[in-house]
N, C-alpha and C. Protein backbone atom coordinates (compact mmCIF):
# COMPACT_ATOMS: atom_id res chain seq x y z
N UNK A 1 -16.21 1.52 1.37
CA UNK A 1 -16.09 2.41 2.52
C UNK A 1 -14.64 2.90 2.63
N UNK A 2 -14.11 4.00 3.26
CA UNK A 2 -13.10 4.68 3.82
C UNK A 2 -13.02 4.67 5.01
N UNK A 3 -12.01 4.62 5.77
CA UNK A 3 -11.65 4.46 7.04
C UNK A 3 -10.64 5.61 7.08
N UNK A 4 -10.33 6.37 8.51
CA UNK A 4 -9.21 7.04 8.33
C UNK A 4 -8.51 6.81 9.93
N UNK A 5 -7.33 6.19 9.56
CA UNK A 5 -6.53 5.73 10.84
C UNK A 5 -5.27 6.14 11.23
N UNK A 6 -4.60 6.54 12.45
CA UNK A 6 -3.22 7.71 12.44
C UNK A 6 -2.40 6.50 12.40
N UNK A 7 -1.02 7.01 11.99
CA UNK A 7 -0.39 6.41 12.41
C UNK A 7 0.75 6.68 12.74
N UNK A 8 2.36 5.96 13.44
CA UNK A 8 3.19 6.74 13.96
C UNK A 8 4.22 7.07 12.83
N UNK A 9 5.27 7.52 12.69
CA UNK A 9 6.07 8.14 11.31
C UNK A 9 6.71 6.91 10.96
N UNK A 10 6.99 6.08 11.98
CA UNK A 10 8.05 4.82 11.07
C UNK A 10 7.21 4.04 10.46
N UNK A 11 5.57 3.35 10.71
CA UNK A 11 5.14 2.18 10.38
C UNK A 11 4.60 3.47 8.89
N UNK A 12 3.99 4.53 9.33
CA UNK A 12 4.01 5.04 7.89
C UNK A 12 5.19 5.42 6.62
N UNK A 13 5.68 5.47 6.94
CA UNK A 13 7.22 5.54 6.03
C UNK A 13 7.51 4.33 5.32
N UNK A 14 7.52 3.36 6.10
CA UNK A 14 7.31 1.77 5.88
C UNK A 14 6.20 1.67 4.59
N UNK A 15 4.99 1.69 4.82
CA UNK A 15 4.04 1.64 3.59
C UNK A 15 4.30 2.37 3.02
N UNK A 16 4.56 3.50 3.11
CA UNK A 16 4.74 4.98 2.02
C UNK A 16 5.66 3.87 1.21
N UNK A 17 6.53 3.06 1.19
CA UNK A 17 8.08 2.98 0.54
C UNK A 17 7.60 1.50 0.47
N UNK A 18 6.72 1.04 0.61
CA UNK A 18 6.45 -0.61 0.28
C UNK A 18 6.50 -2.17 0.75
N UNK A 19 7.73 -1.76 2.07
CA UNK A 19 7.69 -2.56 2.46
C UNK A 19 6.95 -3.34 3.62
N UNK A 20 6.24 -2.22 4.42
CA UNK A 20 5.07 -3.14 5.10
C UNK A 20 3.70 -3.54 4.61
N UNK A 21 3.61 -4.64 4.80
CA UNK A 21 2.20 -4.63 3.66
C UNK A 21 1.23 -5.41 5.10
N UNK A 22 1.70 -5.62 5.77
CA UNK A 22 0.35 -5.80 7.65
C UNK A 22 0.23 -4.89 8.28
N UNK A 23 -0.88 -4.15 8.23
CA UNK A 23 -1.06 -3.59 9.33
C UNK A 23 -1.64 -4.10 10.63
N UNK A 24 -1.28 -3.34 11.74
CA UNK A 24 -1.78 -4.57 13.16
C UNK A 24 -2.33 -3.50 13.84
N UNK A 25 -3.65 -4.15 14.09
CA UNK A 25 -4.73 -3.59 14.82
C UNK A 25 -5.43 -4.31 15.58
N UNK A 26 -6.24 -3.99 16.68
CA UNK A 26 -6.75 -4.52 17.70
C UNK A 26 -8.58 -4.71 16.83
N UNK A 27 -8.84 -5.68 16.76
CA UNK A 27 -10.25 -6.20 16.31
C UNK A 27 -11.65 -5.20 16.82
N UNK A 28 -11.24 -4.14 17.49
CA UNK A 28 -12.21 -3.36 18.59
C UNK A 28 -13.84 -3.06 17.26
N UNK A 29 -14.26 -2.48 18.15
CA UNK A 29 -15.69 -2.11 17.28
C UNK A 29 -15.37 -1.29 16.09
N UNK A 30 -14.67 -0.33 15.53
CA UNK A 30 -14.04 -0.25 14.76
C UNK A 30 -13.62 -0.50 13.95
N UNK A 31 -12.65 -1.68 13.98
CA UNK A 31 -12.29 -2.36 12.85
C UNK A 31 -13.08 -3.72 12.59
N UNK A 32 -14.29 -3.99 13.30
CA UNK A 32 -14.92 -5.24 12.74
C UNK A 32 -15.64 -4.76 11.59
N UNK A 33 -15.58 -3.31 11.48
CA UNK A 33 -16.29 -2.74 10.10
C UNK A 33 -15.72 -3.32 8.54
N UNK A 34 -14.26 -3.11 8.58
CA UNK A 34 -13.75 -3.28 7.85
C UNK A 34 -13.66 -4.44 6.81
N UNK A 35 -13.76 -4.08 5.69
CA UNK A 35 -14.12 -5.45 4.57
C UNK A 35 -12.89 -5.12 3.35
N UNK A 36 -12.49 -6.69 2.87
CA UNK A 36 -11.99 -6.25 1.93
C UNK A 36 -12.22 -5.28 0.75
N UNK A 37 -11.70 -4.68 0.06
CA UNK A 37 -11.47 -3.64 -0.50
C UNK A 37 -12.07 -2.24 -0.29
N UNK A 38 -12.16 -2.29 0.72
CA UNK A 38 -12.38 -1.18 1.84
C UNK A 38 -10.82 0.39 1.14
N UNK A 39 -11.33 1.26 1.41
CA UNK A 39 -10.16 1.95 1.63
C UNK A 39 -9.74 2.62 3.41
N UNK A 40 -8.31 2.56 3.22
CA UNK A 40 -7.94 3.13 4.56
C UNK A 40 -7.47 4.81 4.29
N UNK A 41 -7.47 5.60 5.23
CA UNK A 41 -6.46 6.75 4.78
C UNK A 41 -5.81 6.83 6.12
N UNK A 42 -4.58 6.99 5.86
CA UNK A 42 -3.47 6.87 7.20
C UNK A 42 -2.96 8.46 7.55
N UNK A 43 -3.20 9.02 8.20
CA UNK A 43 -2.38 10.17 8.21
C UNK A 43 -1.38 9.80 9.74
N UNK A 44 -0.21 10.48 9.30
CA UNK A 44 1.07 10.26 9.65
C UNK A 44 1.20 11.42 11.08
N UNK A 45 1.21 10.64 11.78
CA UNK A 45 0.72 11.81 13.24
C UNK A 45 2.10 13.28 13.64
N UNK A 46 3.69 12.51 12.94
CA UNK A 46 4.28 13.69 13.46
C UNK A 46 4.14 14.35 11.64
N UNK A 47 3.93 14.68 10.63
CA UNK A 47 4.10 15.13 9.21
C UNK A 47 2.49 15.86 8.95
N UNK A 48 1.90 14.62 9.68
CA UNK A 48 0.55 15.09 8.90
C UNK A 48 0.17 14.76 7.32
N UNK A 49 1.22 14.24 6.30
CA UNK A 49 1.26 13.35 5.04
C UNK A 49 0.10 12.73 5.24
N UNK A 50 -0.70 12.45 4.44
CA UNK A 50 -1.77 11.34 4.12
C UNK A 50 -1.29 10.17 3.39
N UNK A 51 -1.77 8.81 3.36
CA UNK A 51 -1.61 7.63 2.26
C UNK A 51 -2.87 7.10 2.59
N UNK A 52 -3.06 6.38 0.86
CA UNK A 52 -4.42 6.05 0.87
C UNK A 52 -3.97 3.95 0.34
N UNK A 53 -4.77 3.36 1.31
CA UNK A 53 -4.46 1.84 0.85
C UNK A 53 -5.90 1.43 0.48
N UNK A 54 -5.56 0.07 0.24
CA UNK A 54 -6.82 -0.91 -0.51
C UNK A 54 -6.44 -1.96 0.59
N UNK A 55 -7.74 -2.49 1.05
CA UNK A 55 -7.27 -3.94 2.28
C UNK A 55 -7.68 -4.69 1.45
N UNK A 56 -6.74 -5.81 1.18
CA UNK A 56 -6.48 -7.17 0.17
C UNK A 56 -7.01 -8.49 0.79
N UNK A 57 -6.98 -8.27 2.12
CA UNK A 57 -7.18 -9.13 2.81
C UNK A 57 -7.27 -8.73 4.46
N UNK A 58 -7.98 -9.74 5.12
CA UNK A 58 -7.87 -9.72 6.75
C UNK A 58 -7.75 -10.72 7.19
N UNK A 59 -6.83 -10.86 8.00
CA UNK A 59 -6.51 -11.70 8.65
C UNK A 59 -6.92 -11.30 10.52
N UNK A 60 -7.60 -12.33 11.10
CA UNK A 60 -7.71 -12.24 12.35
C UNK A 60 -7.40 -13.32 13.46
N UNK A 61 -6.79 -13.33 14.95
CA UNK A 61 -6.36 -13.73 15.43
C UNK A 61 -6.54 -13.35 16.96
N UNK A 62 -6.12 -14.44 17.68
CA UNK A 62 -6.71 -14.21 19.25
C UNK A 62 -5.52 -12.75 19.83
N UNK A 63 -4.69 -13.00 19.46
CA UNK A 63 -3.34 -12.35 20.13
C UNK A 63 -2.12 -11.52 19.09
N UNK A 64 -1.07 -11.15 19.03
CA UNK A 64 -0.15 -10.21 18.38
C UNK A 64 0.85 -11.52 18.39
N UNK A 65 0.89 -12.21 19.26
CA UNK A 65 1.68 -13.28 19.67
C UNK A 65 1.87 -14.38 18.34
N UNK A 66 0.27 -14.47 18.07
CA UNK A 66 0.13 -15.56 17.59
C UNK A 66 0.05 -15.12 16.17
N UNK A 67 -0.49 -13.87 15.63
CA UNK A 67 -0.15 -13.14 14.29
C UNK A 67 1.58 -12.88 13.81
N UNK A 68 1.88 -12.78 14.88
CA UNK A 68 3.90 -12.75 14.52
C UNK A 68 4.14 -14.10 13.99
N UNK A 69 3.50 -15.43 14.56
CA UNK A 69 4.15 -16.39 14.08
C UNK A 69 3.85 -16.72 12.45
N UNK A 70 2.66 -15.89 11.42
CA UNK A 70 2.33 -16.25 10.46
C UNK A 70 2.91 -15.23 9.28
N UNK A 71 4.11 -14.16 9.95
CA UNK A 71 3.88 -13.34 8.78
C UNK A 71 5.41 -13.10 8.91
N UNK A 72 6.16 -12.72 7.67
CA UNK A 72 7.42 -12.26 7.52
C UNK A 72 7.63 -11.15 7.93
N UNK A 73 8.68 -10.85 9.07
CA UNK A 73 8.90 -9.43 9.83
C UNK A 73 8.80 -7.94 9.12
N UNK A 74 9.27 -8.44 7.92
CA UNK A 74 9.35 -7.22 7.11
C UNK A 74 7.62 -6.74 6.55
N UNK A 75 7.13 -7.24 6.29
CA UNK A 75 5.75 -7.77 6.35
C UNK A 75 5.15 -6.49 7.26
N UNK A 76 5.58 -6.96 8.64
CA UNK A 76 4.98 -6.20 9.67
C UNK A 76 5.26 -4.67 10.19
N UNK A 77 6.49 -4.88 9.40
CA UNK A 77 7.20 -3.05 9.33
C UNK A 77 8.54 -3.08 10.05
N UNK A 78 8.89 -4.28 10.26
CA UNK A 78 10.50 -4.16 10.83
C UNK A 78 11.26 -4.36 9.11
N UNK A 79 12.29 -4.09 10.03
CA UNK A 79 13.81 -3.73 9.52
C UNK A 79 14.43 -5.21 9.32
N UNK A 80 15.36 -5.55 8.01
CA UNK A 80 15.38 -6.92 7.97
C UNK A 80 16.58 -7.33 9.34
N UNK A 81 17.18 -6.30 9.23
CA UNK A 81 18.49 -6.23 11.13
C UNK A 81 17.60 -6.35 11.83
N UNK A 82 16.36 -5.71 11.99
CA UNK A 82 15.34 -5.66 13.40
C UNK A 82 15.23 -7.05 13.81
N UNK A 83 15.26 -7.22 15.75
CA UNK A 83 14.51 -8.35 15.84
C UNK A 83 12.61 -8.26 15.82
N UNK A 84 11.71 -8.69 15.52
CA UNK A 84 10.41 -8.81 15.74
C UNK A 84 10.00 -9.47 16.62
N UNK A 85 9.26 -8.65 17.74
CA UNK A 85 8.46 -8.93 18.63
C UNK A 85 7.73 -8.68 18.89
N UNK A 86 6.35 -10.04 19.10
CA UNK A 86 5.24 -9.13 19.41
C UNK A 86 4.43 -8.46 20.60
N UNK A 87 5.69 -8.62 21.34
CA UNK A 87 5.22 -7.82 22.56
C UNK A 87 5.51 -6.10 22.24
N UNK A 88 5.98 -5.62 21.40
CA UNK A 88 6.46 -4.82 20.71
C UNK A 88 5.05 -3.79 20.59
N UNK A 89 3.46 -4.81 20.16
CA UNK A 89 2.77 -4.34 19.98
C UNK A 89 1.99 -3.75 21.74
N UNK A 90 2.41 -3.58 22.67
CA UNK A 90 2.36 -3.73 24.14
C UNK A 90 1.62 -2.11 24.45
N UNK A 91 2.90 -1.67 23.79
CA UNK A 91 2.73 -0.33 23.85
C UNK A 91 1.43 0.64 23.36
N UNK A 92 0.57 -0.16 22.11
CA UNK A 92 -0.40 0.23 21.75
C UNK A 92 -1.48 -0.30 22.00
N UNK A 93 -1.65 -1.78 22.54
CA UNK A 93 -2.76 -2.51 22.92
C UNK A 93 -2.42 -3.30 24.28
N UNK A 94 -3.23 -3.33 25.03
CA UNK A 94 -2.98 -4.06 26.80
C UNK A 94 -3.37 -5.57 26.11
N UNK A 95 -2.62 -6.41 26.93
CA UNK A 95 -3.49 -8.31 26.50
C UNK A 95 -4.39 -8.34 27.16
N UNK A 96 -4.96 -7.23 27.87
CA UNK A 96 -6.60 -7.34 28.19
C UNK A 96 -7.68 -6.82 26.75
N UNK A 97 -6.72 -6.16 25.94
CA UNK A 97 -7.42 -5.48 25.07
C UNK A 97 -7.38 -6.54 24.14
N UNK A 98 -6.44 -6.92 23.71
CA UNK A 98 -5.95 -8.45 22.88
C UNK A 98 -7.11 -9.42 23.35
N UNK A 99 -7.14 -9.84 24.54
CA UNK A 99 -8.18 -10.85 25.09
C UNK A 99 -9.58 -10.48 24.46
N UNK A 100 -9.61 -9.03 25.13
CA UNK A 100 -11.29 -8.99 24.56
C UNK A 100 -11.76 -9.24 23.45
N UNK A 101 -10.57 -8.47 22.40
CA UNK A 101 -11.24 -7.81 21.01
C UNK A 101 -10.22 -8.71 20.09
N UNK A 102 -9.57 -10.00 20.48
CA UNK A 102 -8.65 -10.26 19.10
C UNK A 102 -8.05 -9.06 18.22
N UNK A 103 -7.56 -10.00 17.33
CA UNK A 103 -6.18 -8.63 16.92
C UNK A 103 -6.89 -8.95 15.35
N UNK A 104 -5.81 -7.78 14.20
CA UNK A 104 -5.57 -7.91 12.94
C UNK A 104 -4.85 -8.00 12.06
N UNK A 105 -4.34 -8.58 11.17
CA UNK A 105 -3.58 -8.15 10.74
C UNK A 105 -4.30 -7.81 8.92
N UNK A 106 -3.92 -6.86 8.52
CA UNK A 106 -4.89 -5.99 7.63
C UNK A 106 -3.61 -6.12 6.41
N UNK A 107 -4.12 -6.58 5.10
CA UNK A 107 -3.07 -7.02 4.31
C UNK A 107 -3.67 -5.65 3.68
N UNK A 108 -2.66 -5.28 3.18
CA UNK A 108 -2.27 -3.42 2.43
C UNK A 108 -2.46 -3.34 0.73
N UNK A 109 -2.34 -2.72 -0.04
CA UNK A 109 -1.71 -1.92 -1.13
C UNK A 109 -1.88 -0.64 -1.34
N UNK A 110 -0.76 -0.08 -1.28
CA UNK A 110 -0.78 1.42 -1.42
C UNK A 110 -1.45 1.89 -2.46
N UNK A 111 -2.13 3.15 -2.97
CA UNK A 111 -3.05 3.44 -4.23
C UNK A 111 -2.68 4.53 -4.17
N UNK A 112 -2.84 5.72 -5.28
CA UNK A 112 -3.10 6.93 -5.70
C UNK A 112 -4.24 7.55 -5.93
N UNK A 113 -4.43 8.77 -5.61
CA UNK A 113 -5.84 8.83 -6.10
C UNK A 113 -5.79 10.19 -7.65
């Protein structure tokens, strides 16, 4: 299957260039679709650029909280100066939304087609 999911210019720039390999998503009806080797296509909401990944893996979890504590920041799309937080993820998901639907974290590889 293909999935096609936006995303904002930094966390895409990040995969474009290799170094985020988690993506973090909210578990919603949506992404319980998702199976490994699934493809994603990301388009980049201010460019409009496309990238196409392979999911390697899924990882799932009650909270953003509790996915920060298992993965290397850079991992998640920070900066190795950045601090990582996962309240960080606040802005895109409520912890009512977290509560309901558990979170993801969606292990990556970029592909060509």
């Amino acid at each position: 299957m293909e999935y096609k999911m936006k995303l904002q210019n930094g966390p895409f720039n990040s995969i474009k260039n290799g170094t985020k390999t988690i993506e973090l998503r909210l578990n919603d009806e949506k992404r319980q679709a998702l199976k490994i080797g699934d493809l994603i296509e990301f388009t980049n909401i201010v460019t409009h650029e496309v990238l196409l990944v392979k999911i390697e893996n899924i990882y799932k979890y009650d909270s953003f909280e509790e996915l920060y504590k298992h993965f290397d920041k850079v991992e998640l799309g920070y900066m190795k100066h950045e601090t990582a937080n996962y309240e960080d993820m606040l802005k895109y998901y409520s912890k009512e939304e977290q509560n309901k639907y558990g979170v993801l974290g969606i292990k990556i590889r970029k592909i060509w087609r």
